[in-house]
N, C-alpha and C. Protein backbone atom coordinates (compact mmCIF):
# COMPACT_ATOMS: atom_id res chain seq x y z
N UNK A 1 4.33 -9.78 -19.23
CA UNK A 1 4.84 -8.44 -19.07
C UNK A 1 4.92 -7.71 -20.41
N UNK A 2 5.56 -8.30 -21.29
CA UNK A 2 5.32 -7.62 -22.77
C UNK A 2 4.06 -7.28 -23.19
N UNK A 3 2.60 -7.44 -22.55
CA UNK A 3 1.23 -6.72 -22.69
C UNK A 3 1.55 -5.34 -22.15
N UNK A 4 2.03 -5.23 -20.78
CA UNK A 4 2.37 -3.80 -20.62
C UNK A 4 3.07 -2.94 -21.12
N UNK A 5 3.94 -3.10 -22.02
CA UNK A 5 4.93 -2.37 -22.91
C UNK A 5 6.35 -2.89 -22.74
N UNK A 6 7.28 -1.84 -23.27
CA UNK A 6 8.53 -2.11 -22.65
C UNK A 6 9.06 -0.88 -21.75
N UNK A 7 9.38 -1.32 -20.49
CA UNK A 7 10.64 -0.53 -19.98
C UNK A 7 11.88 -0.72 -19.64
N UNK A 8 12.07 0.14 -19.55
CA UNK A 8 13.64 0.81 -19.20
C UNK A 8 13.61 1.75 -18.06
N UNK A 9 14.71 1.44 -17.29
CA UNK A 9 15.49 1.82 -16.15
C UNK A 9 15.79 3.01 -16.14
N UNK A 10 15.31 3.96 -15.06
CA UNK A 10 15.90 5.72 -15.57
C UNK A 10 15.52 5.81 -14.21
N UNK A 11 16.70 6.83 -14.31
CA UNK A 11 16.64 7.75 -12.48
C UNK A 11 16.08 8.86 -12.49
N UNK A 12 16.06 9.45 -11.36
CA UNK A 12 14.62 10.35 -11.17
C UNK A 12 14.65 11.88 -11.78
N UNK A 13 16.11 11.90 -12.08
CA UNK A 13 16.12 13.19 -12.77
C UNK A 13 15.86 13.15 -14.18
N UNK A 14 16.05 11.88 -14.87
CA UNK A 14 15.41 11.81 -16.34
C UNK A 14 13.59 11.53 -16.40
N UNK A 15 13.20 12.17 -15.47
CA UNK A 15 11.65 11.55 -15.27
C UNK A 15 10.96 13.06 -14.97
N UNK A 16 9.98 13.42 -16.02
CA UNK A 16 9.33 14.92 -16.52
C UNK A 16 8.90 15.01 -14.82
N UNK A 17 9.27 16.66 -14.79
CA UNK A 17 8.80 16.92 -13.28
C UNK A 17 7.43 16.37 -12.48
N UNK A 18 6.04 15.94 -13.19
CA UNK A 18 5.06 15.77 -12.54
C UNK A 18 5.33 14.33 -11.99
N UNK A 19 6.10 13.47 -13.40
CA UNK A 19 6.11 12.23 -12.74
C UNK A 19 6.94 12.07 -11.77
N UNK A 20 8.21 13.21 -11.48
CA UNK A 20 9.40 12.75 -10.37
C UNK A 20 8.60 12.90 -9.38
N UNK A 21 7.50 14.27 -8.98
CA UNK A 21 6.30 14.36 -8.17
C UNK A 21 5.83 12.63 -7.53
N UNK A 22 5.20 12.57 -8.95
CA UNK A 22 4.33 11.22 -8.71
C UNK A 22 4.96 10.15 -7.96
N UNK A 23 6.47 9.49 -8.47
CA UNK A 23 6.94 8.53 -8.59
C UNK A 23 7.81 8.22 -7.37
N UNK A 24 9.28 9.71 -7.39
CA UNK A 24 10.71 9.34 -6.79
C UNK A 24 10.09 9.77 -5.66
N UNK A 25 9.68 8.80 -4.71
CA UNK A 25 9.57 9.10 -3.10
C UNK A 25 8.99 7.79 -2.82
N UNK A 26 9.24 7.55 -1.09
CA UNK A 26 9.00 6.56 -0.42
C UNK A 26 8.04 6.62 0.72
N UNK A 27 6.72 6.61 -0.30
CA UNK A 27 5.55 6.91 0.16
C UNK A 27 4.56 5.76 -0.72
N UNK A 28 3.44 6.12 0.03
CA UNK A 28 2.41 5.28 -0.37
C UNK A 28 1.81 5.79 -2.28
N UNK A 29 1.50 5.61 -2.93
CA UNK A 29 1.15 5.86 -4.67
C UNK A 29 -0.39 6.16 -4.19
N UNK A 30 -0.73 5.85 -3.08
CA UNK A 30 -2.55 5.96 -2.58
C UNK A 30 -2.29 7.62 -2.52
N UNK A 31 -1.69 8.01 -1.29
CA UNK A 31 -1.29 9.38 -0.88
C UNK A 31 -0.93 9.94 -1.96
N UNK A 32 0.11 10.02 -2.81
CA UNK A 32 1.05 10.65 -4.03
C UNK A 32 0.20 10.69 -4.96
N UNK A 33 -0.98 10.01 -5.63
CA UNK A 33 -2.03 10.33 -6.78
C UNK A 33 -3.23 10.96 -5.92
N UNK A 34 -3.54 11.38 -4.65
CA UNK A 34 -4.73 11.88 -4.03
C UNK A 34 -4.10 12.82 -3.76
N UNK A 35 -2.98 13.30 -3.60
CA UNK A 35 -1.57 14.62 -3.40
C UNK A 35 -2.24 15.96 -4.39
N UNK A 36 -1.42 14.54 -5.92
CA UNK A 36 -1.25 15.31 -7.02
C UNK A 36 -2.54 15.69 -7.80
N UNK A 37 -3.68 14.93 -7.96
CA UNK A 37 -4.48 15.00 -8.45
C UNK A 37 -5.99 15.78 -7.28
N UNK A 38 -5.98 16.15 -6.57
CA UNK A 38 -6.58 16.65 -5.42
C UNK A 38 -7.90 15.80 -5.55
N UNK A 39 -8.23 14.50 -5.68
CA UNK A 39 -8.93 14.00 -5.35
C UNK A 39 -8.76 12.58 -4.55
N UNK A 40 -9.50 12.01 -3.89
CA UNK A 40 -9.48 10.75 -3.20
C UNK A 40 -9.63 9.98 -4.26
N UNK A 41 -9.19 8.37 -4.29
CA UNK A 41 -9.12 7.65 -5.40
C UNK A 41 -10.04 6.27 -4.95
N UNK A 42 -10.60 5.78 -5.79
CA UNK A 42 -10.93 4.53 -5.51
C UNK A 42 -10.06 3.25 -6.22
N UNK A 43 -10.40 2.14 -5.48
CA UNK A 43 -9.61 0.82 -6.35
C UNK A 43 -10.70 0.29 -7.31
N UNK A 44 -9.90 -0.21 -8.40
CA UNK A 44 -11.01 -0.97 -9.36
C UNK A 44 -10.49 -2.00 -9.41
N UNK A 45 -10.35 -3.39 -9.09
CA UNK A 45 -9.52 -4.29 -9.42
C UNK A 45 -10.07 -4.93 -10.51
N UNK A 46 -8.90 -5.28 -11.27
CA UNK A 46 -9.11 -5.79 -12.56
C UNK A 46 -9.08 -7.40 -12.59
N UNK A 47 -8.29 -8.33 -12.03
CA UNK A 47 -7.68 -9.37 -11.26
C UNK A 47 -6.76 -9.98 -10.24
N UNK A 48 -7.31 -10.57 -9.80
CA UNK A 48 -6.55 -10.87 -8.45
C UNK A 48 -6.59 -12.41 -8.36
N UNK A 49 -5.56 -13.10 -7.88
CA UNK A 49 -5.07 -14.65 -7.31
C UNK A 49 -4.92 -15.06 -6.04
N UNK A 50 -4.84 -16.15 -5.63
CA UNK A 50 -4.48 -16.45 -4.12
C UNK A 50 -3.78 -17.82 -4.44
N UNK A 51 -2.50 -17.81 -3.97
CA UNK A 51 -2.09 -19.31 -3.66
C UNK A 51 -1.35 -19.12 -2.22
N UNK A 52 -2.16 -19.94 -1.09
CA UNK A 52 -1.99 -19.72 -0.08
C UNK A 52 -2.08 -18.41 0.74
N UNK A 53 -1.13 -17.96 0.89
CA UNK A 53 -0.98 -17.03 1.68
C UNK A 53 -0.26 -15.56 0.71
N UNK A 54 -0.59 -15.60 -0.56
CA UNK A 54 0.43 -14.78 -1.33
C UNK A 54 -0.75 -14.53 -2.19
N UNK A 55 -0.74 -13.32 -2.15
CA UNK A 55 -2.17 -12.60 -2.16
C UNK A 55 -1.55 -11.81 -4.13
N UNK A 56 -2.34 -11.96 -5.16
CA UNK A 56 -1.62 -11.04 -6.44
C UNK A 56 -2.69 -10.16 -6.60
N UNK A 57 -3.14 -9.15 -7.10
CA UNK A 57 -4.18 -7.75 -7.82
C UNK A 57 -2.84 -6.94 -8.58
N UNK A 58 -3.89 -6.94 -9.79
CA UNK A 58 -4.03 -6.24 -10.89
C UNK A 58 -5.17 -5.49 -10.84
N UNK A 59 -4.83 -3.69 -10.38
CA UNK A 59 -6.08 -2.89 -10.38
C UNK A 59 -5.67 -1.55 -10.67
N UNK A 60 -6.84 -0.84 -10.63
CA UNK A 60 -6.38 0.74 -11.37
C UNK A 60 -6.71 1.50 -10.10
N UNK A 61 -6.33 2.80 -9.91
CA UNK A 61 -6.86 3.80 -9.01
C UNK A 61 -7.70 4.64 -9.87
N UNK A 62 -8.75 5.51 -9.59
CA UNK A 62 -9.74 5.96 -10.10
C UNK A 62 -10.80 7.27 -9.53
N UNK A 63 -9.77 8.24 -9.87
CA UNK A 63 -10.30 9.74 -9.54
C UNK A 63 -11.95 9.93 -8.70
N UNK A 64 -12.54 9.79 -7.74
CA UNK A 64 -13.69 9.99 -7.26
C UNK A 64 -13.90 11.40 -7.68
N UNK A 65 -13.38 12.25 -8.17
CA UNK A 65 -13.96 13.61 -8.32
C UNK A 65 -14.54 13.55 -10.22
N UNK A 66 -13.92 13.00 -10.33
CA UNK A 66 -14.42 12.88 -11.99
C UNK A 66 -14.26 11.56 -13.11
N UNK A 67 -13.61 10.62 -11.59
CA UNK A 67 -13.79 9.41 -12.99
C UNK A 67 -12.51 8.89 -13.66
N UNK A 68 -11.45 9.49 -13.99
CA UNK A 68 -10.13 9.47 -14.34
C UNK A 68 -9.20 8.53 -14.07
N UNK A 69 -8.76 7.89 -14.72
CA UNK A 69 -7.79 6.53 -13.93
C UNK A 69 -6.58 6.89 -13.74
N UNK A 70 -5.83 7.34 -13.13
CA UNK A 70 -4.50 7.91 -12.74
C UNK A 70 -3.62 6.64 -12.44
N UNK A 71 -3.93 5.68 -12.07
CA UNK A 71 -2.55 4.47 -11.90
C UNK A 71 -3.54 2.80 -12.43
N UNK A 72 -2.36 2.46 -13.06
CA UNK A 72 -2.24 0.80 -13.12
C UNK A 72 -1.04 0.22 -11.98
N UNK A 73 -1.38 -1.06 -11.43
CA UNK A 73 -1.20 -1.06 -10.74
C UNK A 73 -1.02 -2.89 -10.30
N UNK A 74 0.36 -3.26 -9.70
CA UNK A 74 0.14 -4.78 -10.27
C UNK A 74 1.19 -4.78 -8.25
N UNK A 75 -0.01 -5.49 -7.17
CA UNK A 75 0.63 -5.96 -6.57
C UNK A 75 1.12 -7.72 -5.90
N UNK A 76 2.02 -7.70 -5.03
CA UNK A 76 2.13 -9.35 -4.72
C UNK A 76 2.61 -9.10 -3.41
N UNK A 77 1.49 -9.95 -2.39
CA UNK A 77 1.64 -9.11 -0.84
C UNK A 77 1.43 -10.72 -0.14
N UNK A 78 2.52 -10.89 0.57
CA UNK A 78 2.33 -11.80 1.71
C UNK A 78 1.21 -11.90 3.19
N UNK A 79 0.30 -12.21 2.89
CA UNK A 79 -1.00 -12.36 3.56
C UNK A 79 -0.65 -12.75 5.23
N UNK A 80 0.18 -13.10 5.04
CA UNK A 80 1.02 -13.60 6.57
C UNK A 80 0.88 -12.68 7.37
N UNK A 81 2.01 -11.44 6.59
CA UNK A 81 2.49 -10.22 7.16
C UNK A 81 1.33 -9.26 7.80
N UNK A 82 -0.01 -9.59 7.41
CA UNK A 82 -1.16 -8.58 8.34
C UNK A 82 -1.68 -9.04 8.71
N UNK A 83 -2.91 -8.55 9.59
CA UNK A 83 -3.80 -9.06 10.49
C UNK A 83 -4.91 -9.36 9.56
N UNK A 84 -5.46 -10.20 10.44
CA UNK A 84 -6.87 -10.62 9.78
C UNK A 84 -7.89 -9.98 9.92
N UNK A 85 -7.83 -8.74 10.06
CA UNK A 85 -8.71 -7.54 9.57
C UNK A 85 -8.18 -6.68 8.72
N UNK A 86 -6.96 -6.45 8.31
CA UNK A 86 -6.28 -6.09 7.13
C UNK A 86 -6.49 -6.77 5.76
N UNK A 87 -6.58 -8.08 5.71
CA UNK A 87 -6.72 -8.88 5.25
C UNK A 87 -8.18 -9.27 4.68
N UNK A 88 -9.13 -9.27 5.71
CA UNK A 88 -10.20 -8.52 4.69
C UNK A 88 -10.93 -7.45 4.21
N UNK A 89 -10.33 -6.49 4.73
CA UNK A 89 -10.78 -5.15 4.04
C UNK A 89 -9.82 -5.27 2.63
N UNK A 90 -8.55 -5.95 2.26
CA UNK A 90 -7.64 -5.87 1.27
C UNK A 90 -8.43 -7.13 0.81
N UNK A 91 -8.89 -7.63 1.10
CA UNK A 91 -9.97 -8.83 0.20
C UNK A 91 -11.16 -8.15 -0.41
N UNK A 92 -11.67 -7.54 0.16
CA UNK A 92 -12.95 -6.96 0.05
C UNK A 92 -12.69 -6.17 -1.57
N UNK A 93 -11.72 -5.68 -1.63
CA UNK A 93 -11.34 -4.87 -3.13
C UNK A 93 -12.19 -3.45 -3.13
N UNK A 94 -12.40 -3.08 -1.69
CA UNK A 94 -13.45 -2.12 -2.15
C UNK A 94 -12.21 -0.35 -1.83
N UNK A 95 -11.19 -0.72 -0.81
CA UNK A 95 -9.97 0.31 -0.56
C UNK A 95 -8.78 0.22 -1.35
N UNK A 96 -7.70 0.98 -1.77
CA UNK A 96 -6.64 0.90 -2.42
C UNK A 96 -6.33 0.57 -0.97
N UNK A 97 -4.56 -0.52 -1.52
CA UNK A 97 -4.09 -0.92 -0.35
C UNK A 97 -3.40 0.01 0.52
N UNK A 98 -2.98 1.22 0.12
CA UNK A 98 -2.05 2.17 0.84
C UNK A 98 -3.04 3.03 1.98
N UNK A 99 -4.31 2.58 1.57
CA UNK A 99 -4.78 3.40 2.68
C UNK A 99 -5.22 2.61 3.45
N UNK A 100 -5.70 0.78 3.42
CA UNK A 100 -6.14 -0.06 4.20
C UNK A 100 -4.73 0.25 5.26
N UNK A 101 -3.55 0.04 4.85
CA UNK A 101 -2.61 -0.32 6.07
C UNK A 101 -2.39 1.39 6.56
N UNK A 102 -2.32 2.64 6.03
CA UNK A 102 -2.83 3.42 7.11
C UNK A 102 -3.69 3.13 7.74
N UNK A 103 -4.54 3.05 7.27
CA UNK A 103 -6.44 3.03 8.29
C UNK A 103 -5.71 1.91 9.24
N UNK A 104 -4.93 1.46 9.46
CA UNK A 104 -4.92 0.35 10.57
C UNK A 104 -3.67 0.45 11.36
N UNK A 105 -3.10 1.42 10.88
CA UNK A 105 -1.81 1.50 11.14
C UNK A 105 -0.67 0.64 11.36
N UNK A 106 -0.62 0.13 10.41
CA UNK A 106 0.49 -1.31 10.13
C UNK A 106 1.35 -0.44 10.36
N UNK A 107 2.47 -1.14 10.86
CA UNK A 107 3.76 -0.52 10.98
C UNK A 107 4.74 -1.24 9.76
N UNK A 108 4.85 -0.07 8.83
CA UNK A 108 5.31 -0.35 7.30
C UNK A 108 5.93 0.54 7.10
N UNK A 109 7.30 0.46 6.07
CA UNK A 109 7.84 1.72 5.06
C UNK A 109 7.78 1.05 3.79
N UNK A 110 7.99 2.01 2.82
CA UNK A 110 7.63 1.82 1.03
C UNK A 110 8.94 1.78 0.85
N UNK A 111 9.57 1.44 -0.13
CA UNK A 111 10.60 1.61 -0.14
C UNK A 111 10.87 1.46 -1.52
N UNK A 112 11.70 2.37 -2.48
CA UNK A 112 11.20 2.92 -4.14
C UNK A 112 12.33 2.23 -4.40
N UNK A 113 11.97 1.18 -5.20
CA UNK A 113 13.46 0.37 -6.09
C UNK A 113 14.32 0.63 -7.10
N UNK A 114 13.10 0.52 -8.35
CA UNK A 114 13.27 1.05 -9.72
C UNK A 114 12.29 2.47 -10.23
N UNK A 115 13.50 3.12 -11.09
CA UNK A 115 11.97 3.67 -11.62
C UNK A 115 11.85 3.50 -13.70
N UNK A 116 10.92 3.69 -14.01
CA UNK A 116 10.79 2.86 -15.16
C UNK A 116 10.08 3.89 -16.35
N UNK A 117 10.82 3.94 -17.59
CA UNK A 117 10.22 4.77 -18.97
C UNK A 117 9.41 3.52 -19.85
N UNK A 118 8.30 3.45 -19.86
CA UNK A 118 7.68 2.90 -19.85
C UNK A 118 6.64 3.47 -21.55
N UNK A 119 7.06 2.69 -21.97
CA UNK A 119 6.42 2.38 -24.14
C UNK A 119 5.56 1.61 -23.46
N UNK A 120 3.89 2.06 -23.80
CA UNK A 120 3.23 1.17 -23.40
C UNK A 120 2.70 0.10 -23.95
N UNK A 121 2.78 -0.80 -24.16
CA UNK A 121 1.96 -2.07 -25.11
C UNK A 121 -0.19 -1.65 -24.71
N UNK A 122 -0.43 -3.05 -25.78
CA UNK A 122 -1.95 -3.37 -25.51
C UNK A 122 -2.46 -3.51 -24.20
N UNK A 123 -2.03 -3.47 -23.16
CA UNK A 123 -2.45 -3.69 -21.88
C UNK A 123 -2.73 -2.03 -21.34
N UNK A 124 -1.47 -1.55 -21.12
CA UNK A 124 -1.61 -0.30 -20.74
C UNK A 124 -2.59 0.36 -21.21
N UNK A 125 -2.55 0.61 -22.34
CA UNK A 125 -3.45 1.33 -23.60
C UNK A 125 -4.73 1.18 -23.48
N UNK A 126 -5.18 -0.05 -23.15
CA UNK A 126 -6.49 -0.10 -23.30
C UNK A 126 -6.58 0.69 -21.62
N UNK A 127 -6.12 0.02 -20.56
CA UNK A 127 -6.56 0.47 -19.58
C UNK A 127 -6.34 1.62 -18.80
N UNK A 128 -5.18 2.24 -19.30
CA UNK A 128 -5.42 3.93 -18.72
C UNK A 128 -5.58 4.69 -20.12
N UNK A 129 -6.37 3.93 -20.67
CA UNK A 129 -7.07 4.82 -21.96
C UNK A 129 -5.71 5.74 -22.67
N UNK A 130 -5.31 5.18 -23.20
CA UNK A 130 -4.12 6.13 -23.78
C UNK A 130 -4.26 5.69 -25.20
N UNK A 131 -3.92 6.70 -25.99
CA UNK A 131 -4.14 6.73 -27.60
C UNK A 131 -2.95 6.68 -27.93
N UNK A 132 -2.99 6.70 -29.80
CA UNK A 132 -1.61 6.35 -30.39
C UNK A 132 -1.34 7.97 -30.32
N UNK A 133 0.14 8.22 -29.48
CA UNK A 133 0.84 9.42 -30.27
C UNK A 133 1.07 10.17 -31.39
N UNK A 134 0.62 11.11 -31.36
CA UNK A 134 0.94 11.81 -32.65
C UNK A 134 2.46 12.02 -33.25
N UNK A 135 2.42 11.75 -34.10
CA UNK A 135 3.81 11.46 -34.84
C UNK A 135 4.70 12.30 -34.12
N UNK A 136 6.41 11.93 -33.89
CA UNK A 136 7.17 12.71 -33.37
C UNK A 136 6.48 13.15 -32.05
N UNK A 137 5.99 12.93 -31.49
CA UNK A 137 5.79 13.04 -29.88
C UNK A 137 5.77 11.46 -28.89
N UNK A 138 6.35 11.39 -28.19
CA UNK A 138 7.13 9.93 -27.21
C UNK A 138 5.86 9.30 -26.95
N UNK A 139 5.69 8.42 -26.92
CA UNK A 139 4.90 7.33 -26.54
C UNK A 139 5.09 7.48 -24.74
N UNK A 140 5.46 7.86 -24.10
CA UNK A 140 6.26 7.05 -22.93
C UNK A 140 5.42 7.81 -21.95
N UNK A 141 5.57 7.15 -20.68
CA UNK A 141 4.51 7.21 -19.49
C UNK A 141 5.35 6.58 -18.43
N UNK A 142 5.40 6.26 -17.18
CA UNK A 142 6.40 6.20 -15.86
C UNK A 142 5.59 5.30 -15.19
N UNK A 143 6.48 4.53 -14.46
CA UNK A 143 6.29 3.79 -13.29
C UNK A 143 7.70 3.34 -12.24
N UNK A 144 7.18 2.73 -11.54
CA UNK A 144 7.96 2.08 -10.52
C UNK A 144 7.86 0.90 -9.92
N UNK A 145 8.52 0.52 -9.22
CA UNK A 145 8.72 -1.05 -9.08
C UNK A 145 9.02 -0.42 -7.36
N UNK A 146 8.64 -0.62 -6.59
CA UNK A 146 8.46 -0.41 -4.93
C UNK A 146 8.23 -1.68 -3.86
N UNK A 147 8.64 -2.23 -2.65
CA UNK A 147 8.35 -2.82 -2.03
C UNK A 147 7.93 -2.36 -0.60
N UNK A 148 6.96 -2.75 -0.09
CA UNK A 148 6.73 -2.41 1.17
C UNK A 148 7.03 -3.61 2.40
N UNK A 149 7.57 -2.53 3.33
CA UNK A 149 8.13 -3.54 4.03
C UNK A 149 7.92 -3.24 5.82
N UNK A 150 7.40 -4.75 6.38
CA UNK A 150 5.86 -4.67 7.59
C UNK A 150 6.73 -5.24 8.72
N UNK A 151 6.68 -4.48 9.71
CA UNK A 151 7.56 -4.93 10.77
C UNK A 151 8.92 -5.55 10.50
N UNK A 152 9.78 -4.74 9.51
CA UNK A 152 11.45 -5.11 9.18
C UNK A 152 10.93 -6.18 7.88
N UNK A 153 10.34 -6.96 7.84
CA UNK A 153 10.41 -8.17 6.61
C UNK A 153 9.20 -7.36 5.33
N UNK A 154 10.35 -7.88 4.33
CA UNK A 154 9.10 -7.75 2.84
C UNK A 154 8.14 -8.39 3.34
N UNK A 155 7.00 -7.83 2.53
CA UNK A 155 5.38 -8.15 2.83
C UNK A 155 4.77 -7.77 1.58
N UNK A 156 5.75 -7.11 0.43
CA UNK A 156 4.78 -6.95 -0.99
C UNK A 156 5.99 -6.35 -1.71
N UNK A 157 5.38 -6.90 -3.04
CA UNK A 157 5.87 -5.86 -4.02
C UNK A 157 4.90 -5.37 -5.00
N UNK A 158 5.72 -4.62 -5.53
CA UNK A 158 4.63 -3.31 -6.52
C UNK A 158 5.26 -2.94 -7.68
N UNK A 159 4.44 -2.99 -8.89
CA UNK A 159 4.43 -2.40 -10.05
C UNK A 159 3.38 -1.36 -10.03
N UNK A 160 3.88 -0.06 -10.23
CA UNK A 160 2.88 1.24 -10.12
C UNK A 160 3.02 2.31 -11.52
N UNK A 161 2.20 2.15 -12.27
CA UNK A 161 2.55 3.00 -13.43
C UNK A 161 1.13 4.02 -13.20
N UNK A 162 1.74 5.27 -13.36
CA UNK A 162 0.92 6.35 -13.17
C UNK A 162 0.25 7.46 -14.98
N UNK A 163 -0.19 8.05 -15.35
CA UNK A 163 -0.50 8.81 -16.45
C UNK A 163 -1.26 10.23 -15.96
N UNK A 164 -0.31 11.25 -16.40
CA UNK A 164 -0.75 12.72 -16.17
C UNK A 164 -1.29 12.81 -16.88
């Protein structure tokens, strides 16, 4: 976790208006960056694990209108909790997950935990392309920590850091 930077804990009114946009709601981050950014997004996954039934990705979302990476993105989803056609279209790596379980209509809510001021380390940096700040201007960038949750039981959690 110290590759991604450090954060800190902040509520939604200390969070610059685009990101309270982005972030403070209990919605899908698929919908909320294709909202804000008026384009459809694709997934890029960066890495992903399987032990058993507990599915991990590390991936970015990625502007189809011009290319742009608008979210990093770190989930951990119980493979149990969907069908086995959910399951491989969310294998396949080719959909962000917020729109596989629309497209299928899982019966799910998001549900927004933390939200996070976020100093980004070597991880971030390299991958939503972010440069060193110019002196006296904040380093800092937003995320959230969210769980979605599939017929009443957790079925994932989420690290979602976004960049305007």
């Amino acid at each position: 976790m110290a590759d991604i930077g450090q954060l800190e804990v902040v509520g939604a009114s200390e969070l610059p208006a685009d990101y309270q946009t982005l972030l403070a709601h209990d919605d899908h981050m698929t919908v909320a960056v294709e909202a804000f950014f008026g384009s459809l997004v694709d997934v890029r996954v960066l890495e992903e694990r399987r032990e058993d039934l507990l599915y991990r990705r590390t991936s970015l979302l990625v502007c189809q209108s011009n290319g742009q990476i608008v979210q990093f993105g770190c989930i951990c989803l119980d493979m149990a909790m969907v069908s086995d056609a959910v399951r491989r279209e969310i294998e396949s790596r080719q959909t962000p997950l917020g729109r596989v379980l629309i497209r299928h209509n899982v019966l799910r809510r998001v549900e927004l935990r933390r939200l996070w001021r976020i100093t980004p380390g070597p991880v971030l940096c390299e991958h939503l392309r972010i440069e060193t700040p110019a002196a006296g201007q904040p380093p800092f960038i937003y995320g959230r920590t969210a769980r979605i949750v599939v017929e009443n039981c957790p079925a994932a959690r989420l690290l979602e850091i976004v960049k305007v």
